[in-house]
Protein backbone atom coordinates (compact mmCIF):
# COMPACT_ATOMS: atom_id res chain seq x y z
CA UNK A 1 17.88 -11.86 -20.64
CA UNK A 2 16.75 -15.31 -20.03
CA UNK A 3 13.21 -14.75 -21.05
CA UNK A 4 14.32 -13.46 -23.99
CA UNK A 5 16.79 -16.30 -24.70
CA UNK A 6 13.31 -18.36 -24.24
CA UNK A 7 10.65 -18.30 -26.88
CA UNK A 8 8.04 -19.72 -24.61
CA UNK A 9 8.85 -17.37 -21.81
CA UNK A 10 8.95 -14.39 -24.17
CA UNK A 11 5.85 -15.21 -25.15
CA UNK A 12 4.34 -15.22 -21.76
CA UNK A 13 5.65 -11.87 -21.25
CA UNK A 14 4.57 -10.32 -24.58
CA UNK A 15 0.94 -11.41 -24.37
CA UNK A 16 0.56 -10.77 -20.86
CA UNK A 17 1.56 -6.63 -21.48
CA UNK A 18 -0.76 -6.90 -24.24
CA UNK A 19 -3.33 -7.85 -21.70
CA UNK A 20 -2.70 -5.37 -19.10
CA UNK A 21 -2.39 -2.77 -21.99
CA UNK A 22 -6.21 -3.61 -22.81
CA UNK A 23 -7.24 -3.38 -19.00
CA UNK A 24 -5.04 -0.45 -19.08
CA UNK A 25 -7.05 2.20 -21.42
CA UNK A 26 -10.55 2.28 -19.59
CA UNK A 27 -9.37 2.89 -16.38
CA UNK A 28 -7.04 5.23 -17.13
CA UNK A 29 -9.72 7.31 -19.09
CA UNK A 30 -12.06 7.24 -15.79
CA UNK A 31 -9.34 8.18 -13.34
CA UNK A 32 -8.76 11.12 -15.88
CA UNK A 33 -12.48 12.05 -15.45
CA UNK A 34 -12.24 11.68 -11.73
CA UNK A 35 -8.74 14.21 -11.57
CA UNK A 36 -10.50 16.13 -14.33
CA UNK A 37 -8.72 16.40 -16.53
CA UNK A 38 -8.82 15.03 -21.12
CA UNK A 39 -8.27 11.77 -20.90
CA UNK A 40 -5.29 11.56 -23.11
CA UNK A 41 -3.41 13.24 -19.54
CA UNK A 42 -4.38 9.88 -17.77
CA UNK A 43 -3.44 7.68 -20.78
CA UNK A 44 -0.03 9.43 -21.85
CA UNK A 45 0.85 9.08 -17.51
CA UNK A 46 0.24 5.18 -17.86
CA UNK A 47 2.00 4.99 -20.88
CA UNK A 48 5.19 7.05 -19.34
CA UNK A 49 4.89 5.77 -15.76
CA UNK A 50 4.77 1.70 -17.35
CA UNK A 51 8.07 2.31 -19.65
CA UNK A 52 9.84 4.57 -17.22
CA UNK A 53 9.52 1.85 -14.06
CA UNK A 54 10.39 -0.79 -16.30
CA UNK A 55 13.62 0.38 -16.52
CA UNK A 56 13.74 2.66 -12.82
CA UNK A 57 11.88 0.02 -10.78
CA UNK A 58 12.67 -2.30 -8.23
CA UNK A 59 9.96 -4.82 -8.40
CA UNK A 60 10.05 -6.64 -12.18
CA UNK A 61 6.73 -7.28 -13.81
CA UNK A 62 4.92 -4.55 -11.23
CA UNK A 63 2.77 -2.73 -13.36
CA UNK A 64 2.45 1.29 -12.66
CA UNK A 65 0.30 3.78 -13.93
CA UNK A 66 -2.97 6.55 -13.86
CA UNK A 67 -4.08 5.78 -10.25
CA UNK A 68 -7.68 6.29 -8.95
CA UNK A 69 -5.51 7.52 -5.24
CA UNK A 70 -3.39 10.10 -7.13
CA UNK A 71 -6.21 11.00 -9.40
CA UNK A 72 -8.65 12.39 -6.17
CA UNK A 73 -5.58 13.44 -4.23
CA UNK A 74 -5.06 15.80 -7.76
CA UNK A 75 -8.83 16.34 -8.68
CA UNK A 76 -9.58 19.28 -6.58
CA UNK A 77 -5.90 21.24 -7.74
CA UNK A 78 -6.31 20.75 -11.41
CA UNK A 79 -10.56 22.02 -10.65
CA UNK A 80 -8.82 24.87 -8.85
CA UNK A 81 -5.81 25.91 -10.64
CA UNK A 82 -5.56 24.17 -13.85
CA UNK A 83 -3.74 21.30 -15.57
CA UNK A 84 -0.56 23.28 -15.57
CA UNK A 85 -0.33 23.59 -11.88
CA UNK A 86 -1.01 19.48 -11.58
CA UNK A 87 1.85 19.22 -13.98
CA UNK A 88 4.02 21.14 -11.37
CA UNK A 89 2.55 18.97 -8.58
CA UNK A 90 3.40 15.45 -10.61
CA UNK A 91 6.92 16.85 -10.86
CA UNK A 92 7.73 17.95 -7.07
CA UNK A 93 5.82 14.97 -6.27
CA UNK A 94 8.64 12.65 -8.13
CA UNK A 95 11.17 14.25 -6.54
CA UNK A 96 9.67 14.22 -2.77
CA UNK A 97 9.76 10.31 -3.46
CA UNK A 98 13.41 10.36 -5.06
CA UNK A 99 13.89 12.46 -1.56
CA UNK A 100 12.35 10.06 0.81
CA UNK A 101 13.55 7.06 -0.60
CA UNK A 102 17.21 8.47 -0.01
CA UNK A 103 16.27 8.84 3.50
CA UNK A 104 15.27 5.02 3.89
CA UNK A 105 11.63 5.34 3.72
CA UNK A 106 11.26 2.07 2.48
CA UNK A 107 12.66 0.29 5.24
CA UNK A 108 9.58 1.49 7.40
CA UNK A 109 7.39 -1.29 5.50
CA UNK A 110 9.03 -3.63 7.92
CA UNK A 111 6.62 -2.09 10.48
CA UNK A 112 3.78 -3.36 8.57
CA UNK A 113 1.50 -5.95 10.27
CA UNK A 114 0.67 -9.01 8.20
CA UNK A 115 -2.63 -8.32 9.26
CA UNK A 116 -2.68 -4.87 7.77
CA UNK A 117 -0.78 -6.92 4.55
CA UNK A 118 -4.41 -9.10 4.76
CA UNK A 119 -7.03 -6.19 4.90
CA UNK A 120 -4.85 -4.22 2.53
CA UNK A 121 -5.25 -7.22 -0.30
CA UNK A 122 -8.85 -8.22 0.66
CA UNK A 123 -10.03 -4.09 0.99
CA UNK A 124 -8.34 -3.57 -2.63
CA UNK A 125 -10.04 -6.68 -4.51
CA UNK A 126 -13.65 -4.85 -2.66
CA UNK A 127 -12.50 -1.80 -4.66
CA UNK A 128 -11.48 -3.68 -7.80
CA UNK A 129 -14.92 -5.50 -7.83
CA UNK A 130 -16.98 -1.85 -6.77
CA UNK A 131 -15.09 0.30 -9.61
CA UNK A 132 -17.16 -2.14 -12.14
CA UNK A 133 -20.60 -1.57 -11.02
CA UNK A 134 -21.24 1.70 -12.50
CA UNK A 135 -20.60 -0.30 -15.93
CA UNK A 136 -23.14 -2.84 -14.91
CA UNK A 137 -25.84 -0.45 -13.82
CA UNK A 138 -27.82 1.31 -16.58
CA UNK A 139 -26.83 -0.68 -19.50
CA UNK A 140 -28.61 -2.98 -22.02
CA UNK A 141 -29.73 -6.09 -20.50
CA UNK A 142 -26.97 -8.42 -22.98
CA UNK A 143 -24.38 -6.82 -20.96
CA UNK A 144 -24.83 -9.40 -18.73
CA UNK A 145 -24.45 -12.47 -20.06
CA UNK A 146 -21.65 -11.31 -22.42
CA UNK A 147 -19.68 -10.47 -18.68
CA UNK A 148 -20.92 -14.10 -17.61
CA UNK A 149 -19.49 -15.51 -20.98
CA UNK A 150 -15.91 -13.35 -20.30
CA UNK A 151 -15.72 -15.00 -16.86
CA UNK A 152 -16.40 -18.87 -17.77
CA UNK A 153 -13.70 -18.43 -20.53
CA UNK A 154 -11.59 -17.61 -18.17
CA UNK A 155 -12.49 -20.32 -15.64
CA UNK A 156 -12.20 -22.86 -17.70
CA UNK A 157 -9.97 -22.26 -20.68
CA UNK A 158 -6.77 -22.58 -17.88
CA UNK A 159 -8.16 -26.16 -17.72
CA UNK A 160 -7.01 -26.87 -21.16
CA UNK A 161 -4.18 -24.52 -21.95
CA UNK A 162 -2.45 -21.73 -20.66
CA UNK A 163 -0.37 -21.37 -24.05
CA UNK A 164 -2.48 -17.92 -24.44
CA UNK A 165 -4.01 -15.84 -21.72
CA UNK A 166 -7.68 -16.06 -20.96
CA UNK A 167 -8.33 -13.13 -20.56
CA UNK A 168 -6.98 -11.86 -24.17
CA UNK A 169 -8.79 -14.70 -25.35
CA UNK A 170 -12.13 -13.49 -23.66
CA UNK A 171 -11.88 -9.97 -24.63
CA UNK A 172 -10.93 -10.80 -28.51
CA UNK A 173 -14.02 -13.63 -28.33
CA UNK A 174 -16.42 -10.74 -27.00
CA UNK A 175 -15.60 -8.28 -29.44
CA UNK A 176 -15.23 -10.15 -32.38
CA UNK A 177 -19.34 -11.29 -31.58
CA UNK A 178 -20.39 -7.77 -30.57
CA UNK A 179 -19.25 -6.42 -33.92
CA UNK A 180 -20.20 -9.72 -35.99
CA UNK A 181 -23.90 -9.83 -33.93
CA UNK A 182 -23.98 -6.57 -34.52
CA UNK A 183 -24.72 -6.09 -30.77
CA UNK A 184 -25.25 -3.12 -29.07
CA UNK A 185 -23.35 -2.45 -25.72
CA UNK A 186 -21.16 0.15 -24.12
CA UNK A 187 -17.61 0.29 -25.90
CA UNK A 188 -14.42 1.28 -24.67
CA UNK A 189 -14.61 4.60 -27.11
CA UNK A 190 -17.44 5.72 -25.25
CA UNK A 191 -15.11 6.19 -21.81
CA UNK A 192 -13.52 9.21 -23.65
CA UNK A 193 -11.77 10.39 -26.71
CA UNK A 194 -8.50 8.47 -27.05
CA UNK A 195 -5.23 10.16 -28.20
CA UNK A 196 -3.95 10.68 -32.12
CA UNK A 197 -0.64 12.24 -31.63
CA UNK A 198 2.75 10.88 -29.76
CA UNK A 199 2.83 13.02 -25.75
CA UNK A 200 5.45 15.89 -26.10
CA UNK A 201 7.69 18.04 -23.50
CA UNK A 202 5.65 20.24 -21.55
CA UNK A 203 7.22 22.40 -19.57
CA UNK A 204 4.17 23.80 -16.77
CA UNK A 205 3.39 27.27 -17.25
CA UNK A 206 3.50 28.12 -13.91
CA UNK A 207 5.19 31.29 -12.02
CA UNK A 208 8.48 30.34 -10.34
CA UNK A 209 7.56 31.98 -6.78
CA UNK A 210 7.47 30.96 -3.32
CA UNK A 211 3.26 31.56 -3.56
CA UNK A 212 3.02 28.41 -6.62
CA UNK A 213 5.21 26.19 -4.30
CA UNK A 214 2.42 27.07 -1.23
CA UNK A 215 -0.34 25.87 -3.94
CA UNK A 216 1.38 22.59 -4.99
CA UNK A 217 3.58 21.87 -2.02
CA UNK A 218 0.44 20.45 0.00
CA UNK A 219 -0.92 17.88 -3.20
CA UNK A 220 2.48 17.04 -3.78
CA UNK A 221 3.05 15.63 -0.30
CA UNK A 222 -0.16 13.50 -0.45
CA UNK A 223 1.25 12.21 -3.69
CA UNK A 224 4.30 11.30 -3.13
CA UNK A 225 3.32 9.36 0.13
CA UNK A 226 0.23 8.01 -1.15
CA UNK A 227 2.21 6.75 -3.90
CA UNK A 228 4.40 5.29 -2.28
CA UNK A 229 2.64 3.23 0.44
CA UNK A 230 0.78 1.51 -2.65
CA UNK A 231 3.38 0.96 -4.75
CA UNK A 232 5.98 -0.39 -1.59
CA UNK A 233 2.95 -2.40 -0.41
CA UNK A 234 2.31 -3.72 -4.17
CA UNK A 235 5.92 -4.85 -4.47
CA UNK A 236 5.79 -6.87 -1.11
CA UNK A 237 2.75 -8.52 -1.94
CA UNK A 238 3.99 -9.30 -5.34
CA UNK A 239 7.19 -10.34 -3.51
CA UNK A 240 4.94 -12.83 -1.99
CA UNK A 241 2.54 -13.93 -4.92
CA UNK A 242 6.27 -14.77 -7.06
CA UNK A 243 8.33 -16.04 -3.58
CA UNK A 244 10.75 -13.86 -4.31
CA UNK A 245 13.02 -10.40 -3.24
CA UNK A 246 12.89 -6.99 -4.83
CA UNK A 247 14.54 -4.02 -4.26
CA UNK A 248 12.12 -1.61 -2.20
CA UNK A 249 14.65 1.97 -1.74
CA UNK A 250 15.13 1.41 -5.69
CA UNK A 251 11.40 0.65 -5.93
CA UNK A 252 11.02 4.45 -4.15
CA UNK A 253 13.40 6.31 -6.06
CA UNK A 254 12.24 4.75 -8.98
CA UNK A 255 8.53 5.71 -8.62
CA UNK A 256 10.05 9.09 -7.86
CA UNK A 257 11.70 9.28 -11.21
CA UNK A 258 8.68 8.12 -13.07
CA UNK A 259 6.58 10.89 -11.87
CA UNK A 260 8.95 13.60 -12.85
CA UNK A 261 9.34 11.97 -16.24
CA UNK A 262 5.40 11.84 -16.44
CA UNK A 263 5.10 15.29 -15.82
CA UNK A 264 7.68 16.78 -17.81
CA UNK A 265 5.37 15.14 -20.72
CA UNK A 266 2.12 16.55 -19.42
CA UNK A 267 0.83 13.02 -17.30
CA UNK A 268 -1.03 12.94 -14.20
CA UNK A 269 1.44 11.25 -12.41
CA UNK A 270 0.41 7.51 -10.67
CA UNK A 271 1.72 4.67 -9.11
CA UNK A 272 1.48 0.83 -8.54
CA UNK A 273 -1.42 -0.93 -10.26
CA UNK A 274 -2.27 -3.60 -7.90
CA UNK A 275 -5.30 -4.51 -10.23
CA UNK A 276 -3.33 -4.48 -13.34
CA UNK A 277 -0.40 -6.24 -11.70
CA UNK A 278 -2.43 -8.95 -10.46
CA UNK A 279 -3.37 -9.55 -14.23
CA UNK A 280 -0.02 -9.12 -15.30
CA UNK A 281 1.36 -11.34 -12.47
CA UNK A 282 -1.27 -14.39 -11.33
CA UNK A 283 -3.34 -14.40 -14.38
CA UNK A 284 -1.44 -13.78 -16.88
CA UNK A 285 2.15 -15.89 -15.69
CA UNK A 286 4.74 -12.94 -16.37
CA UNK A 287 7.63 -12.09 -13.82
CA UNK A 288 10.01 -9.94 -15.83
CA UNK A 289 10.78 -6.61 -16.24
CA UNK A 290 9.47 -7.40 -20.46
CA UNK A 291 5.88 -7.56 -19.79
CA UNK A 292 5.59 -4.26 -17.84
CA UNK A 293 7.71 -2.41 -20.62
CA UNK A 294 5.27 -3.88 -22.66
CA UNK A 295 1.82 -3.03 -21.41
CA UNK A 296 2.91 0.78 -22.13
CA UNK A 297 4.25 0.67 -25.27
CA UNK A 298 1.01 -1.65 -26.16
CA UNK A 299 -0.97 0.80 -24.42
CA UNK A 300 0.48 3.87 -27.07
CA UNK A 301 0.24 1.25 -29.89
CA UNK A 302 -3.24 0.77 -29.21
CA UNK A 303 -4.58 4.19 -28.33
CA UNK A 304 -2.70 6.34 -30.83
CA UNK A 305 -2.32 3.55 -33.72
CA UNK A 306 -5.03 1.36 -33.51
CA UNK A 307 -7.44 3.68 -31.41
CA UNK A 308 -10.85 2.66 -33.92
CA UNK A 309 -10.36 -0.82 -32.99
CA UNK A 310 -9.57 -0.52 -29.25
CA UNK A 311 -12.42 2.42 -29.62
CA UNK A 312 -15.19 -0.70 -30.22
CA UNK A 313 -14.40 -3.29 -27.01
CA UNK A 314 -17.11 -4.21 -25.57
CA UNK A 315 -16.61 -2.69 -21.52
CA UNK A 316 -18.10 -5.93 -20.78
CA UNK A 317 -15.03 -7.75 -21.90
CA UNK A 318 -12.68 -5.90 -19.42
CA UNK A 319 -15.38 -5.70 -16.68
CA UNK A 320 -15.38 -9.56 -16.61
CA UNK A 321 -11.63 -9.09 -16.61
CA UNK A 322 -11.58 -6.98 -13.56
CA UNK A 323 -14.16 -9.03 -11.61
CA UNK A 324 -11.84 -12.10 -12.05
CA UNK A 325 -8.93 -10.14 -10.92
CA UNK A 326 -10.74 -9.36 -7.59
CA UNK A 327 -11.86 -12.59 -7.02
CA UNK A 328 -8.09 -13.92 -7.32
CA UNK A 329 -7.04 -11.03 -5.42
CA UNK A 330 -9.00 -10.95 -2.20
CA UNK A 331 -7.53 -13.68 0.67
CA UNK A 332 -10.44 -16.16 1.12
CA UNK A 333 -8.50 -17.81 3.01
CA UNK A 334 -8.48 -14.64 5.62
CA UNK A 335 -12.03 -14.84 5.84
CA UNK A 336 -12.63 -18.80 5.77
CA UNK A 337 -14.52 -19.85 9.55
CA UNK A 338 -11.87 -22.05 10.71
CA UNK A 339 -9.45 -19.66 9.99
CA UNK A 340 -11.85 -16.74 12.01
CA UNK A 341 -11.73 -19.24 14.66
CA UNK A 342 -7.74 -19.99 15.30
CA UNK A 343 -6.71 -16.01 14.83
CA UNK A 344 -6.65 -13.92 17.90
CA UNK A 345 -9.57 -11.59 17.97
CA UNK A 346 -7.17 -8.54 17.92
CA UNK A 347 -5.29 -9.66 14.48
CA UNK A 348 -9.13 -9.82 13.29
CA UNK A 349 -10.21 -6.78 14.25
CA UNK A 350 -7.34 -5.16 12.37
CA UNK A 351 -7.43 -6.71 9.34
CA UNK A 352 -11.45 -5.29 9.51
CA UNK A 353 -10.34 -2.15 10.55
CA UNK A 354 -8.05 -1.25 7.24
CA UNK A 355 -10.95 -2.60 4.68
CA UNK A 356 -13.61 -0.69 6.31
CA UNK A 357 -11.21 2.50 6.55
CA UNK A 358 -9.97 1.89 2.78
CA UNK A 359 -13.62 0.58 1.46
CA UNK A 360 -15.29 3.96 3.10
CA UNK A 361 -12.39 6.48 1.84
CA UNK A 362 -11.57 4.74 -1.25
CA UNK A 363 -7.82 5.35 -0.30
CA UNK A 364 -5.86 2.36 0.25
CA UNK A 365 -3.22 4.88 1.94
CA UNK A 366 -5.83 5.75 4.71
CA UNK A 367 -6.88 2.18 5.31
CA UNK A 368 -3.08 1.12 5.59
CA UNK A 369 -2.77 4.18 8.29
CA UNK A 370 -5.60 3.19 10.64
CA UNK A 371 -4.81 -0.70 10.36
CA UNK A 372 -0.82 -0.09 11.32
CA UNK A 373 -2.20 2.79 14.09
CA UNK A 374 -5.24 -0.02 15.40
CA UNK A 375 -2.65 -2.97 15.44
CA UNK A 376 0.20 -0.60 17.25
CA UNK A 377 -2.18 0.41 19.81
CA UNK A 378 -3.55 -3.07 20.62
CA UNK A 379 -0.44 -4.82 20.71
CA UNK A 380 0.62 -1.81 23.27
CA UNK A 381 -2.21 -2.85 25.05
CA UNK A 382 -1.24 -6.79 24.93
CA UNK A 383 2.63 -6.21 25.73
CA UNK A 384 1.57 -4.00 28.74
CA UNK A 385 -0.66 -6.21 30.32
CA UNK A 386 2.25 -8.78 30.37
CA UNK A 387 4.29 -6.94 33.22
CA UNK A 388 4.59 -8.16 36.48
CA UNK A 389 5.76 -6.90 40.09
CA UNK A 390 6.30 -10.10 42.52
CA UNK A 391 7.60 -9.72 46.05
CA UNK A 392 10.64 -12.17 46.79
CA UNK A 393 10.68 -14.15 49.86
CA UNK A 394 14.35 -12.48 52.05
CA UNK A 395 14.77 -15.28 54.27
CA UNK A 396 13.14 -13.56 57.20
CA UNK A 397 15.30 -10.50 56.98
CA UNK A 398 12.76 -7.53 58.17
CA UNK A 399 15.38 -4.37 57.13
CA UNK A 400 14.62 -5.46 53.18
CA UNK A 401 12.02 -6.06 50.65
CA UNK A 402 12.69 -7.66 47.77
CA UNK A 403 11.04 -7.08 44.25
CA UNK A 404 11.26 -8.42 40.96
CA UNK A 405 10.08 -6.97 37.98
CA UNK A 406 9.38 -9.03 34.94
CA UNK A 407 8.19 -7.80 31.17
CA UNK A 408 9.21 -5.17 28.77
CA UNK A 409 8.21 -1.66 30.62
CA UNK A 410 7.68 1.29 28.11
CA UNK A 411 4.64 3.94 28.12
CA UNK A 412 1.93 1.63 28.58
CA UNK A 413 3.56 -0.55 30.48
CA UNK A 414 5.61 1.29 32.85
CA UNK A 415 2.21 4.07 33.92
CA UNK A 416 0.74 1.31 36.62
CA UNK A 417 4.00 0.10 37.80
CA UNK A 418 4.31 2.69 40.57
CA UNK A 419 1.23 1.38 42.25
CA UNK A 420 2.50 -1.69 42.60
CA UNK A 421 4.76 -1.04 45.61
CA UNK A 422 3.92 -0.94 49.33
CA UNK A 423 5.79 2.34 49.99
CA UNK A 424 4.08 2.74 53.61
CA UNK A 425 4.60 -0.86 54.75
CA UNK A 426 8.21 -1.84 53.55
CA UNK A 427 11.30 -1.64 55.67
CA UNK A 428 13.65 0.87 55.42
CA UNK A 429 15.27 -0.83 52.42
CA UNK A 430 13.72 -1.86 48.94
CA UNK A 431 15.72 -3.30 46.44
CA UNK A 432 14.03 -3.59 42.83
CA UNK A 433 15.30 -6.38 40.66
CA UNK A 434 15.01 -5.93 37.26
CA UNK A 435 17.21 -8.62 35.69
CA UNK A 436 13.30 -9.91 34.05
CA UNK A 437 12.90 -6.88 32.67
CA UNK A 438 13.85 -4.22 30.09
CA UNK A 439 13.53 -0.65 29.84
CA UNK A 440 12.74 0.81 26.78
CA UNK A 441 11.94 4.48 26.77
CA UNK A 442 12.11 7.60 28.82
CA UNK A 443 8.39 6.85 30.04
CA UNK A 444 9.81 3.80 31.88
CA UNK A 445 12.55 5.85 33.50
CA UNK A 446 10.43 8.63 34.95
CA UNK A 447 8.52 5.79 36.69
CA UNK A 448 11.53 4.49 38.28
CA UNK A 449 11.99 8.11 39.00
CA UNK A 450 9.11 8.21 40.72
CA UNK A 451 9.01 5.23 42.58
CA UNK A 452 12.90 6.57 43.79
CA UNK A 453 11.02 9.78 45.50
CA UNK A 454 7.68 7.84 46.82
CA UNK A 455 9.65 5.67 49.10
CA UNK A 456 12.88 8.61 49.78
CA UNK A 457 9.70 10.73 51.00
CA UNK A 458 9.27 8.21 53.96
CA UNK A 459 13.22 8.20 54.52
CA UNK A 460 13.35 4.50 52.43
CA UNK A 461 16.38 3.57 50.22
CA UNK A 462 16.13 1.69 47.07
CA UNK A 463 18.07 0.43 44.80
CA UNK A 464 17.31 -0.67 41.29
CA UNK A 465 19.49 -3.96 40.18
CA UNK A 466 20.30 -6.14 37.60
CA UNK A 467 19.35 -4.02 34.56
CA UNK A 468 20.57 -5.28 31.32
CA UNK A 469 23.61 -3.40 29.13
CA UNK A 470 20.86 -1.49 27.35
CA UNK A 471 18.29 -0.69 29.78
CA UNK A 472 21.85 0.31 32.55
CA UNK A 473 22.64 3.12 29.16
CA UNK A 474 19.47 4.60 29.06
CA UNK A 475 18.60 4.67 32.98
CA UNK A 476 22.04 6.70 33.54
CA UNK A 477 21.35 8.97 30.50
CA UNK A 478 17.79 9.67 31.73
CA UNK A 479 17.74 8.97 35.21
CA UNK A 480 16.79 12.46 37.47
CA UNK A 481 16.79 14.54 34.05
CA UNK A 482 13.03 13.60 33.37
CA UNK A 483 11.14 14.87 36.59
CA UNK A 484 9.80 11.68 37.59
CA UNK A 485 8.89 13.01 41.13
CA UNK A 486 5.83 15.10 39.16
């Protein structure tokens, strides 16, 4: 309400949709090629999935659409079975998400490294940049400096306003002197045939039987959670670009509701944009829930109305749009020698671990896996190496040993700590002190289990002291149930 109540704000808004419309269309046509599908499926999902989260979402001014993730999670059911079955998919997808949002699985991005965060943003802007190469390979030789032209226009025309966006300004500039020169470059209109109706209803004509479910069930997972680990990760990133809060469980259930809607009008289904939201939010200057309604009713406008003059773009003008998106996008800072220099090795190696993984499989979902699984694994490692048995000095009493136990002890942790004890040598009473400590699962119990039988086997007693309220609850719930003495 408040950037409508503001002409200048509205503005922003308006003309940044318009931009992300324009970005829109081409890569929606090639992540119909890639699912296989006509690419009026890819453009009628951006168009629904845009207007539908505008209103469903979470996250204002997120843009989501056609993905390149859903599109090759799709590809090989809609080769196999046919666009009617990837209908069905998109719609059981939607409401897996509406499912597992209800269950809370957005709060799980908590568990999300801000090293993963890094080498999810940096592996992304790789993509961004490689997805424009196969334009730039091939192609007539003033393809070239026609991309160089798009990106010093928008270099330096933020130096003197920002009343318009650069990048509309570079792609009108670039097509208004291919058509005037008369010049001869790839167009958007030779991606694909673009759309000259309005989508309609389609209901999938698939049979209703337990058999259909066993075909879709499978793509429809991997949709629904690739989906959405980009879009939850998208919003928290944009959280961060705009220093502000959004909704993530609406953010779920939202996406959710945008796929069914999608498919009930034939789409693909999608997600998050990161690429067009970076346009739409750091380029471009919008933050309200306006521009991303926008950039899909733009994106109908301009494929189904005006679908001759989007039809002759120049693919240099968006390519140069794209290439300055991933240079904004990726973290320099991440990667700057000083930086390389202060960050512990193991923060590095994750952050490399999740853009090698994504930049390999072209799935940002993958990438996002390993680098969370890498960074659980070596802080394990770290935490576990922290632990410490000390014997205490008893004041010359022989009949006891004292021991204190310091550090958090859990499965990593905990698998050394019986070897840390002299069961032959000790007199006939040990006392443990873990007042330092904590225990924190059932591994950690079946070691004190253990160490319990090691020293009763050579008629020693031992008692285990000064455990904390928590670790006192789960040592009396556990304790001789786990067959620690194995």
């Amino acid at each position: 309400m408040a950037a409508l109540r503001s002409p200048r704000r509205l503005r922003t808004e308006v003309l940044a949709g318009l931009v992300v419309a324009l970005a829109l269309i081409p890569e929606a046509i090639a992540f119909s090629i890639i699912a296989g599908v006509d690419p009026r499926v890819g453009l009628f999902a951006s168009f629904t999935m845009a207007v539908s989260i505008a209103f469903l979402g979470g996250r204002p001014a997120m843009i989501s659409a056609a993905t390149g993730a859903v599109a090759l999670v799709v590809a090989p059911l809609a080769r196999e079975h046919g666009l009617d079955f990837l209908v069905a998919a998109v719609i059981l997808a939607g409401l897996l998400q509406i499912a597992l949002a209800l269950l809370g699985a957005a709060r799980l991005m908590r568990f999300i490294p801000r090293s993963v965060m890094v080498g999810f943003v940096n592996a992304l802007a790789i993509l961004i940049f490689l997805s424009q190469l196969p334009h730039l390979t091939g192609v007539p030789w003033v393809v070239y400096p026609l991309v160089v032209v798009g990106i010093a226009i928008m270099v330096l025309l933020p130096r003197w306003t920002t009343a318009v966006p650069a990048p509309l300004v570079a792609i009108v500039l670039l097509t208004a002197a291919t058509v005037l020169g008369a010049i001869t470059v790839p167009t958007v209109g030779d991606e694909g045939a673009l759309p000259r109706s309005l989508p309609t209803l389609l209901v999938p004509d698939v049979p209703f039987t337990l058999e259909t479910l066993r075909v879709i069930a499978p793509y429809a997972l991997a949709v629904a959670l690739v989906g959405l680990l980009e879009s939850l990760m998208t919003a928290k990133l944009v959280d961060d670009v705009t220093d502000t809060h959004s909704d993530k469980t609406r953010e779920a259930w939202g996406q959710g509701a945008a796929n069914v809607i999608t498919g009930v009008f034939g789409g693909m289904g999608g997600c998050a944009m990161i690429g067009q939201t970076m346009i739409n939010v750091k380029v471009s200057g919008a933050r309200t829930r306006i521009s991303t309604f926008l950039a899909g009713a733009f994106l109908l406008v301009l494929v189904v109305g005006l679908g001759d003059l989007v039809a002759i773009m120049p693919m240099a003008a968006l390519v140069a749009v794209m290439v300055m998106v991933s240079v904004g996008t990726f973290d320099w800072h991440s990667v700057h020698p000083r930086t390389l220099r202060r960050m512990p090795v193991s923060e590095t190696a994750v952050m490399l671990a999740t853009v090698a993984v994504t930049v390999a499989t072209h799935n940002l979902a993958y990438g996002v896996l390993v680098g969370v699984l890498v960074a659980s694994v070596l802080f394990a490692r770290r935490v576990a190496h922290l632990t410490s048995v000390t014997r205490l000095d008893t004041g010359g009493a022989d009949d006891e040993r004292v021991y204190a136990v310091r550090g958090a002890l859990f499965f990593a942790s905990s698998n050394d700590l019986v070897h840390q004890f002299d069961y032959a040598g000790d007199p006939p009473r040990v006392v443990v002190d873990l007042s330092q400590a904590h225990v924190w699962d059932a591994s950690s119990v079946a070691t004190l289990d253990a160490i319990r039988h090691r020293y009763a086997s050579r008629g020693t007693e031992v008692r285990f002291v000064g455990m904390n309220a928590d670790s006192a609850a789960r040592h009396e719930r556990l304790a001789g149930r786990l067959g620690g003495a194995h």
